[in-house]
C-alpha atoms as a PDB file:
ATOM      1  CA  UNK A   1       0.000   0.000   0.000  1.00  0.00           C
ATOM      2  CA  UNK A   2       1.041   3.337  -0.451  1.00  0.00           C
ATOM      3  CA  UNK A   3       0.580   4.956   2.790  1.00  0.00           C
ATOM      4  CA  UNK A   4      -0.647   6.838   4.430  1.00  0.00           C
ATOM      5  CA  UNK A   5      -2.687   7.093   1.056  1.00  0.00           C
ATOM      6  CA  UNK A   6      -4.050   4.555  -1.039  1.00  0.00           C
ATOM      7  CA  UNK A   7      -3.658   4.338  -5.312  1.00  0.00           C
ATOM      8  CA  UNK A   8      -5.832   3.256  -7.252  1.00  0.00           C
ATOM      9  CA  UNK A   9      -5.565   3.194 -11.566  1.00  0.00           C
ATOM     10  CA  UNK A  10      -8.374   2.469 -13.980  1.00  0.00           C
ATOM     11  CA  UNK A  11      -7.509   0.671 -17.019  1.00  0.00           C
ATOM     12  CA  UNK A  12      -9.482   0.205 -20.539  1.00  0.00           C
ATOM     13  CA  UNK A  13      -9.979   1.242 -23.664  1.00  0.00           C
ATOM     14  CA  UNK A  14     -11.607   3.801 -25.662  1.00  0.00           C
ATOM     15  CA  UNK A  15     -15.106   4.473 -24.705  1.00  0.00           C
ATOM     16  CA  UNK A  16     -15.309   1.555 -21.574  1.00  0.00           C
ATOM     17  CA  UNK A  17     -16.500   3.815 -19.254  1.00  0.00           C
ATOM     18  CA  UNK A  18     -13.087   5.173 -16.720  1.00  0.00           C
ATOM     19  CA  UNK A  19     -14.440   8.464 -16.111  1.00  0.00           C
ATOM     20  CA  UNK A  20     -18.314   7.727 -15.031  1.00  0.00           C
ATOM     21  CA  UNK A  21     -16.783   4.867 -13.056  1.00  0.00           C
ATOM     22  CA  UNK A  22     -14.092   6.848 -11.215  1.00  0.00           C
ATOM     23  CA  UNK A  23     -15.954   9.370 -10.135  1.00  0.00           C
ATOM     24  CA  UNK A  24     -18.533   7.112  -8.471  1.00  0.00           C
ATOM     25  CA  UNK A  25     -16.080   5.359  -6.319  1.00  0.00           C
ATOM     26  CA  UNK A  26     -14.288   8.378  -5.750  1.00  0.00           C
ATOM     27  CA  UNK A  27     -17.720   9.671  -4.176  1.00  0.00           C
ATOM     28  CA  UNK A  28     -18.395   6.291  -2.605  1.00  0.00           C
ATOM     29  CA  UNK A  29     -15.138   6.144  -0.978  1.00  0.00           C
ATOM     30  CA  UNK A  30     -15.360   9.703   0.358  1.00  0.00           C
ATOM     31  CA  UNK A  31     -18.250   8.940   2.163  1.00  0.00           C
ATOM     32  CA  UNK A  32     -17.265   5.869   3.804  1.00  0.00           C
ATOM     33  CA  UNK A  33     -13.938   6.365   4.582  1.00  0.00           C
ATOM     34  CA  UNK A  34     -14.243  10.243   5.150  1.00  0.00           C
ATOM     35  CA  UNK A  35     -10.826  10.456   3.598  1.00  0.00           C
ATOM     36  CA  UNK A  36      -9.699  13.156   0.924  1.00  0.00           C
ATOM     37  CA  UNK A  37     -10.286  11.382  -2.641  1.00  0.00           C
ATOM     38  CA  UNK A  38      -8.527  13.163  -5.934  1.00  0.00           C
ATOM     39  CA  UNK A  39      -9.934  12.081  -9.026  1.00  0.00           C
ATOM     40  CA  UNK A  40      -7.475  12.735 -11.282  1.00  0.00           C
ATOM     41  CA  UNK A  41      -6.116  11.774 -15.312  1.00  0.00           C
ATOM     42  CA  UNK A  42      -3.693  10.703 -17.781  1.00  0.00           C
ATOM     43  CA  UNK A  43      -2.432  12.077 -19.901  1.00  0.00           C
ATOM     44  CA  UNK A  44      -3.545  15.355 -19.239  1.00  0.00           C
ATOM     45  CA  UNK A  45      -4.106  15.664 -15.046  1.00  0.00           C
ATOM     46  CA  UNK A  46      -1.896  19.105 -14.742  1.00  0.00           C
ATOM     47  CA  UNK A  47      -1.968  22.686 -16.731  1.00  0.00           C
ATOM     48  CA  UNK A  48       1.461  21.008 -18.449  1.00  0.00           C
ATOM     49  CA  UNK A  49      -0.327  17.939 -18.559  1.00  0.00           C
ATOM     50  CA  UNK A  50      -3.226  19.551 -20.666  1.00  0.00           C
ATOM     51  CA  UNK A  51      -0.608  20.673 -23.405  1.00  0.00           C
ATOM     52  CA  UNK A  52       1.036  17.745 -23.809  1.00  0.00           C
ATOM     53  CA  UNK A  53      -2.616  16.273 -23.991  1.00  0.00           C
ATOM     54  CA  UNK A  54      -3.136  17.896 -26.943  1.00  0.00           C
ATOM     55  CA  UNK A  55      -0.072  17.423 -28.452  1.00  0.00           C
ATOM     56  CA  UNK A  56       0.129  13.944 -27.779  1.00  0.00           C
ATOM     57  CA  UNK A  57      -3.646  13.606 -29.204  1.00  0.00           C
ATOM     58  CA  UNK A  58      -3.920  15.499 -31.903  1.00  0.00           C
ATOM     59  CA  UNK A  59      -0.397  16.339 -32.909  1.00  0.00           C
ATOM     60  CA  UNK A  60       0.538  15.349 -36.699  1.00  0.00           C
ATOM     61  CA  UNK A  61       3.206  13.153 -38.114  1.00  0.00           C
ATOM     62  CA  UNK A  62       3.950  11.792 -34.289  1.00  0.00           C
ATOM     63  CA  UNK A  63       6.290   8.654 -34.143  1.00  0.00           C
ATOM     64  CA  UNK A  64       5.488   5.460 -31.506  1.00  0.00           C
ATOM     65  CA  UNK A  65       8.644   6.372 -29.655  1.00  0.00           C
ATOM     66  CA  UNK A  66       7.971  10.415 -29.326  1.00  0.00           C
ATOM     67  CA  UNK A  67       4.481   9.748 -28.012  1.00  0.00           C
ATOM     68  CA  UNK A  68       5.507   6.668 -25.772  1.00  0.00           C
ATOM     69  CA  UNK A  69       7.888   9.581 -24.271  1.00  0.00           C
ATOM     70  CA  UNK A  70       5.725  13.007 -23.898  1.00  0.00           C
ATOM     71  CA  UNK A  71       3.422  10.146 -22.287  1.00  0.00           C
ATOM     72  CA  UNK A  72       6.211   9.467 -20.030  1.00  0.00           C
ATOM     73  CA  UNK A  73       6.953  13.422 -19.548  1.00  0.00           C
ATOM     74  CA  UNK A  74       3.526  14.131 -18.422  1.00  0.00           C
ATOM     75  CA  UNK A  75       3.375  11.197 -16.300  1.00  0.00           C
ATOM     76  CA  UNK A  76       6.609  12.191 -14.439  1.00  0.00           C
ATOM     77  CA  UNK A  77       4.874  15.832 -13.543  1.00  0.00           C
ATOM     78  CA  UNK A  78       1.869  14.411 -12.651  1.00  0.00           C
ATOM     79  CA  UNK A  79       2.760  11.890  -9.871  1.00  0.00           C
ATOM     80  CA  UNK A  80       5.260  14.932  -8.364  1.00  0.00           C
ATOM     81  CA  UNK A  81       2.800  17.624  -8.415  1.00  0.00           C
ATOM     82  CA  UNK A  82      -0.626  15.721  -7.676  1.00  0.00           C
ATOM     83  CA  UNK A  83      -0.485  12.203  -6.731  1.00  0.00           C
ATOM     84  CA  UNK A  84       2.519  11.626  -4.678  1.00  0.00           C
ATOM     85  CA  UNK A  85       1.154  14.758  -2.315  1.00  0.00           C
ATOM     86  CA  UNK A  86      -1.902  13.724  -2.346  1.00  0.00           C
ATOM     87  CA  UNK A  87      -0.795  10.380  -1.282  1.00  0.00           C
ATOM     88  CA  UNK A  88       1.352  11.620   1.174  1.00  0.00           C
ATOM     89  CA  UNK A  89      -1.875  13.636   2.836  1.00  0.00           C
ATOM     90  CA  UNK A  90      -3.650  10.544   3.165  1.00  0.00           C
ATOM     91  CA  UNK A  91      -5.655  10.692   0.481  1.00  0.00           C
ATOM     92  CA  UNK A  92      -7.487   7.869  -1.969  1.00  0.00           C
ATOM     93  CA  UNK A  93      -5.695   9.049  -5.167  1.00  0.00           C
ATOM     94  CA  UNK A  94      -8.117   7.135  -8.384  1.00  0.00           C
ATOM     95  CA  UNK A  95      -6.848   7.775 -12.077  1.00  0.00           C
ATOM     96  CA  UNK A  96      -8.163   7.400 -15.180  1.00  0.00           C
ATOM     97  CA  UNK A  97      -5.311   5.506 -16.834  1.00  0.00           C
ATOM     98  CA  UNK A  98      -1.228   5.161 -15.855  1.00  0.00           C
ATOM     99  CA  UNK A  99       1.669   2.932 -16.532  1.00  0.00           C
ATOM    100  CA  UNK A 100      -0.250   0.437 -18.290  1.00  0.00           C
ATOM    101  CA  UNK A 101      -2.479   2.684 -20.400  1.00  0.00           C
ATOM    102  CA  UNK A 102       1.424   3.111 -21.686  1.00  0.00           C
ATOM    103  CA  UNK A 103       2.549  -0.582 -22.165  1.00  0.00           C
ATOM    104  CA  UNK A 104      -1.089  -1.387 -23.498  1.00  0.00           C
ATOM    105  CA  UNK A 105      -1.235   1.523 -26.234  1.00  0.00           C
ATOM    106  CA  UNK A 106       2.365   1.867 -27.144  1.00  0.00           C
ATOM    107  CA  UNK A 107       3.625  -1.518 -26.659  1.00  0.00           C
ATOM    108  CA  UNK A 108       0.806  -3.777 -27.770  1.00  0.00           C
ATOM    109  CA  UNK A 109      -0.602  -0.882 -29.892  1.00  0.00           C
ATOM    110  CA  UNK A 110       2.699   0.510 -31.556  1.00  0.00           C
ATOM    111  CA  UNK A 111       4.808  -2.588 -31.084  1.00  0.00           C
ATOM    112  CA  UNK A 112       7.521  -1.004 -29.451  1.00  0.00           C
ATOM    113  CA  UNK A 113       9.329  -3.296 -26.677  1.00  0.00           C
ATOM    114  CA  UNK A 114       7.074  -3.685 -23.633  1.00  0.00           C
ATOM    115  CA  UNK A 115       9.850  -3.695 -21.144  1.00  0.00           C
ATOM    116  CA  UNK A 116      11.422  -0.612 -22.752  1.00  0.00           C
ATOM    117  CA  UNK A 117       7.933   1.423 -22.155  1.00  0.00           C
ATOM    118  CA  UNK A 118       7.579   0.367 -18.855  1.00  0.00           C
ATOM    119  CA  UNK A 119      10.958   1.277 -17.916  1.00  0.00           C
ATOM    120  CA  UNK A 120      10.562   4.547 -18.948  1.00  0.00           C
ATOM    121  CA  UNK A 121       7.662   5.084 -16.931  1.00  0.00           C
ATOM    122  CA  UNK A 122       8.937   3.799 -13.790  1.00  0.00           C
ATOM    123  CA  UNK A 123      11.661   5.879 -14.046  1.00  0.00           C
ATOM    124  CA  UNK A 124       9.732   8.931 -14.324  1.00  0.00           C
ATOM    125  CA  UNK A 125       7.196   7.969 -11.642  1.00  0.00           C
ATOM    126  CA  UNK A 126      10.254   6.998  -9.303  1.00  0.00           C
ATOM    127  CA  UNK A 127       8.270   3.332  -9.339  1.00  0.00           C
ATOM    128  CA  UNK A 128       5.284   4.273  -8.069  1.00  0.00           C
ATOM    129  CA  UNK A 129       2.575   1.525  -8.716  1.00  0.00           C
ATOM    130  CA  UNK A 130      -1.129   1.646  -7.690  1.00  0.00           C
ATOM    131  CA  UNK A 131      -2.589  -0.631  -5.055  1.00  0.00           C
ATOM    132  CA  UNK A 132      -5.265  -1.927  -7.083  1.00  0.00           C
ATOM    133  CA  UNK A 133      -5.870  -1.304 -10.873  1.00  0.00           C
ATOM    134  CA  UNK A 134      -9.367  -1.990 -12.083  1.00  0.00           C
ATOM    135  CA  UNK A 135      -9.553  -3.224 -15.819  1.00  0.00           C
ATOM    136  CA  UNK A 136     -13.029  -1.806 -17.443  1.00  0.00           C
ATOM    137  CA  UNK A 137     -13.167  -4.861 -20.232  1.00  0.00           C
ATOM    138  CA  UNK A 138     -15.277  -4.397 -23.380  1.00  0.00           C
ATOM    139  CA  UNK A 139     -15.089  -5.802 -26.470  1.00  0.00           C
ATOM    140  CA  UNK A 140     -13.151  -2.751 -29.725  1.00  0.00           C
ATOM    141  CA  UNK A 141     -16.182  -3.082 -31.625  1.00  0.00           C
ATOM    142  CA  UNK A 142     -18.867  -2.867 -29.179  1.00  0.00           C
ATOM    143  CA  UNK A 143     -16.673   0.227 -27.574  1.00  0.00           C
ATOM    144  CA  UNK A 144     -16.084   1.620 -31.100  1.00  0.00           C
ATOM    145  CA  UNK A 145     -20.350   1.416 -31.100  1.00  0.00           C
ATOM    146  CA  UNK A 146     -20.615   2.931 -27.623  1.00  0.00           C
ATOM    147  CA  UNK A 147     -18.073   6.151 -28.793  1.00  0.00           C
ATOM    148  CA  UNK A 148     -20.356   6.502 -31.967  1.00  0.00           C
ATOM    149  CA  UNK A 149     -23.813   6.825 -29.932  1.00  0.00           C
ATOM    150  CA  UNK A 150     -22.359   9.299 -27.306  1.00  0.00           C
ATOM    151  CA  UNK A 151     -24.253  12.554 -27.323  1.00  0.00           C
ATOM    152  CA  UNK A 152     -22.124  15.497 -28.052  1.00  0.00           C
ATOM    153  CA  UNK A 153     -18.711  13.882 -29.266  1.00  0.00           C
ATOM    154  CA  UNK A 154     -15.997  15.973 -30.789  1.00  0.00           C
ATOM    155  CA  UNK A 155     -13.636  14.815 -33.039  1.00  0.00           C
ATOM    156  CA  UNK A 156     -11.703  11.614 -32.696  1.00  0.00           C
ATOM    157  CA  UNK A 157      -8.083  11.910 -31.133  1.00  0.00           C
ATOM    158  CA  UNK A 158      -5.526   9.970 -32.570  1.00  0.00           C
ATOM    159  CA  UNK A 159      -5.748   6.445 -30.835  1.00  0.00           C
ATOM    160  CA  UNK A 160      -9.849   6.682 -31.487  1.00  0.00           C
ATOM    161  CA  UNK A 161      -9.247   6.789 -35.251  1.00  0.00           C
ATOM    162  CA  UNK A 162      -6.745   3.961 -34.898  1.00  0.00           C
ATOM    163  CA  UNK A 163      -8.616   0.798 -36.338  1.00  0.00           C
ATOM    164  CA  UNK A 164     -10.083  -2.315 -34.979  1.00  0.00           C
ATOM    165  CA  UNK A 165      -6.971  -3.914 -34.929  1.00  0.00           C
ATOM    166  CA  UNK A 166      -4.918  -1.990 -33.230  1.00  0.00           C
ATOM    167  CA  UNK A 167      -7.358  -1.675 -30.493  1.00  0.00           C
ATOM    168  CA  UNK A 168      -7.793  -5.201 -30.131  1.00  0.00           C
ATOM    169  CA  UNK A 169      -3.708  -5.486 -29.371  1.00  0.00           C
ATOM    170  CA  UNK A 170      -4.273  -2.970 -26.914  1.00  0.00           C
ATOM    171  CA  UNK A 171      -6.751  -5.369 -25.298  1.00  0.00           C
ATOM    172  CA  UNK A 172      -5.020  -8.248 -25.574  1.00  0.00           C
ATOM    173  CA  UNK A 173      -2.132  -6.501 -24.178  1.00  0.00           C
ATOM    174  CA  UNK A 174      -4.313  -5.150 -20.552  1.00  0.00           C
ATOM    175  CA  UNK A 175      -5.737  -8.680 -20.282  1.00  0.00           C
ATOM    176  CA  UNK A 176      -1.945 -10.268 -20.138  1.00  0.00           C
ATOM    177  CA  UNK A 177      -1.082  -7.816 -18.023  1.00  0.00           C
ATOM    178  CA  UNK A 178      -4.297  -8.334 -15.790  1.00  0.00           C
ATOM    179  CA  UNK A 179      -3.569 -12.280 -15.566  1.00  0.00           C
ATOM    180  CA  UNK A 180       0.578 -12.157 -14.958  1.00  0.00           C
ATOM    181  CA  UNK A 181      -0.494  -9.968 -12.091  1.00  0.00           C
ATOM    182  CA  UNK A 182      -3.950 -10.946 -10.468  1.00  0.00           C
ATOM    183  CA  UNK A 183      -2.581  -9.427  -7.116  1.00  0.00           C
ATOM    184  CA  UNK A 184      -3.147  -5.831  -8.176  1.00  0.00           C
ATOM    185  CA  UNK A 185      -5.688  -6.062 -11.011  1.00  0.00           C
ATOM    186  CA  UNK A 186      -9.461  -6.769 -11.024  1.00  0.00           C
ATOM    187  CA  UNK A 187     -11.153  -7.417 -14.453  1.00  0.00           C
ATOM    188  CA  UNK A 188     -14.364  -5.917 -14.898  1.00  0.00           C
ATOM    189  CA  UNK A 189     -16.715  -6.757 -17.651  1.00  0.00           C
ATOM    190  CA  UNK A 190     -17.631  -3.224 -19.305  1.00  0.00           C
ATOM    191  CA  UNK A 191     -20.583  -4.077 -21.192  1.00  0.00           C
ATOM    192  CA  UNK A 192     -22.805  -4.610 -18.607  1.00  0.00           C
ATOM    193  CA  UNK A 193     -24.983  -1.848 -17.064  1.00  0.00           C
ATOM    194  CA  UNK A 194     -23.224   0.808 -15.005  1.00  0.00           C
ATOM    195  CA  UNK A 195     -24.773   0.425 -11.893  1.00  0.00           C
ATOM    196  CA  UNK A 196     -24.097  -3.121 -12.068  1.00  0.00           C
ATOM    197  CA  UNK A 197     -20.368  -2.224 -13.054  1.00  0.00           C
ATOM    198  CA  UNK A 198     -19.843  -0.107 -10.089  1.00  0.00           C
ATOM    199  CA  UNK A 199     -21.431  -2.669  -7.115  1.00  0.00           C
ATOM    200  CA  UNK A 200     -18.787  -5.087  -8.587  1.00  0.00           C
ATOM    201  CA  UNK A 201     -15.934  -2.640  -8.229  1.00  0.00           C
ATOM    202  CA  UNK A 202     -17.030  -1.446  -5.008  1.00  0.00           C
ATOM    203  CA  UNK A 203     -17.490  -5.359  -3.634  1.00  0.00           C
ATOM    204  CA  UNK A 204     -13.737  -5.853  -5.210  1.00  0.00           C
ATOM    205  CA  UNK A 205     -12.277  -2.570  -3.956  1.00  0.00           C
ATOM    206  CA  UNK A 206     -13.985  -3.127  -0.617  1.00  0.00           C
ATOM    207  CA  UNK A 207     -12.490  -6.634  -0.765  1.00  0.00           C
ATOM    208  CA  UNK A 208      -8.913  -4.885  -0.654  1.00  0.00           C
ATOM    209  CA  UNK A 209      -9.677  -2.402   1.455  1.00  0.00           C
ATOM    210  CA  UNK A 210     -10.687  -4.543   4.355  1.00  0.00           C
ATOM    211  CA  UNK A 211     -14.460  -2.889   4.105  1.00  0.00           C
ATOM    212  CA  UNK A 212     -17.469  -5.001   4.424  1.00  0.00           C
ATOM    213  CA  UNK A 213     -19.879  -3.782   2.057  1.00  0.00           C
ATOM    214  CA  UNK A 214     -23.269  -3.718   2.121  1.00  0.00           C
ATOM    215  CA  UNK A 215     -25.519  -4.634  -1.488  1.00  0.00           C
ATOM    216  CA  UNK A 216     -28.501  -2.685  -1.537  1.00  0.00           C
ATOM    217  CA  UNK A 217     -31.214  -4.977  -3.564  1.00  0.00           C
ATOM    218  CA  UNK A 218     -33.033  -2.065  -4.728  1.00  0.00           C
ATOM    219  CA  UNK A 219     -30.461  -0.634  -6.339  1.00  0.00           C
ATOM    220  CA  UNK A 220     -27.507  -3.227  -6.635  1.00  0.00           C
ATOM    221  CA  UNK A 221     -25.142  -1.184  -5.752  1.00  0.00           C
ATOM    222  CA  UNK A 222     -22.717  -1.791  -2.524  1.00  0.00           C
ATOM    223  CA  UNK A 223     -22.474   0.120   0.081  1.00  0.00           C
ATOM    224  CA  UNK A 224     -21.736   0.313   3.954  1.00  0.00           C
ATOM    225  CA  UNK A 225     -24.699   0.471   5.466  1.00  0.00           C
ATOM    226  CA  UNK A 226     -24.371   4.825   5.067  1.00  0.00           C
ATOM    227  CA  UNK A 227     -27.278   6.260   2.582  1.00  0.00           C
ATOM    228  CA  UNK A 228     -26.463   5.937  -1.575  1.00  0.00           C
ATOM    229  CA  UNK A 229     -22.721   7.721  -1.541  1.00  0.00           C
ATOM    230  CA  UNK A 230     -23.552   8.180  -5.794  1.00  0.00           C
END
């Protein structure tokens, strides 16, 4: 664990669901534990983070090995600046994607060597690792259907316009990941409703944490016996 704090990483790709999912555990968390939660991002998480967001995701004529690095770059300024602090306060620090959005996307994605990507990151996050790192799992083409039905889309970034088979290395490459290392990772399946998604990960989560949570049959979600934290 990283104390005093605890880390936790969502995992996924395009269109799975991170965001709606980390922000209710974040708020379920807050109200059980009564501990600071940041919900925080990659790449992106930090005012330097947001430019080399949108280099990184819309930049032209960008090599696997420059973006596996400004990747790295923002990841390095955001564990200094946000999560290590926060972490060091006490805090439940959740993200929406870290090292293994990298190995996943640039290793499995852009073929580059996974151990080289991973390295990199490590180094720039001083070897920080999360405590538990929840896999949202969804099939490319059912996510690539989900993406195209969201109200009030903008244009595709770079890895959305990538094609089907790209993001089904990706895939391939978080569910490895997930099995070489079933201490830290807990596989969700995405395609099911989110309510349902969420009691899972909070029965898992709670699981880790030492909680004992409570299902509410109404509503299926878990809780701890406080009123709907969501």
């Amino acid at each position: 664990m990283n104390a005093p704090g605890y880390f936790i990483s969502f995992e996924g790709g395009e269109g799975v669901g991170k965001s709606t999912q980390s922000r209710l555990l974040g708020d379920w968390l807050a109200d059980l534990t009564g501990r600071e939660v940041v919900l925080t991002f990659e790449p992106g998480g930090t005012a330097l983070g947001k430019e080399l967001r949108a280099a990184v995701m819309h930049g032209q004529d960008m090599g696997p090995r420059a973006e596996a690095l400004i990747y790295a770059a923002d990841r390095a300024h955001h564990v200094e600046t946000v999560v290590r602090p926060a972490l060091g306060r006490g805090a439940v620090v959740i993200t929406d994607r870290y090292i293994d959005s990298s190995v996943a996307y640039q290793s499995g994605g852009r073929d580059l060597p996974d151990t080289e990507v991973e390295h990199i990151s490590l180094w720039a996050t001083k070897g920080l690792r999360p405590d538990i790192t929840i896999l949202l799992d969804l099939e490319p083409g059912a996510a690539a259907t989900r993406r195209a039905a969201a109200e009030g889309k903008g244009a595709l970034d770079r890895l959305e316009r990538a094609g089907l088979e790209f993001h089904t290395r990706v895939r391939d490459t978080f569910l490895q990941r997930a099995t070489a290392d079933p201490a830290r990772w807990v596989v969700i399946d995405a395609a099911a409703g989110v309510d349902d998604i969420q009691a899972q990960i909070r029965v898992d989560v709670a699981a880790r944490l030492g909680l004992t949570p409570v299902v509410d049959e109404a509503t299926s979600v878990a809780r701890t016996g406080s009123e709907d934290p969501s």
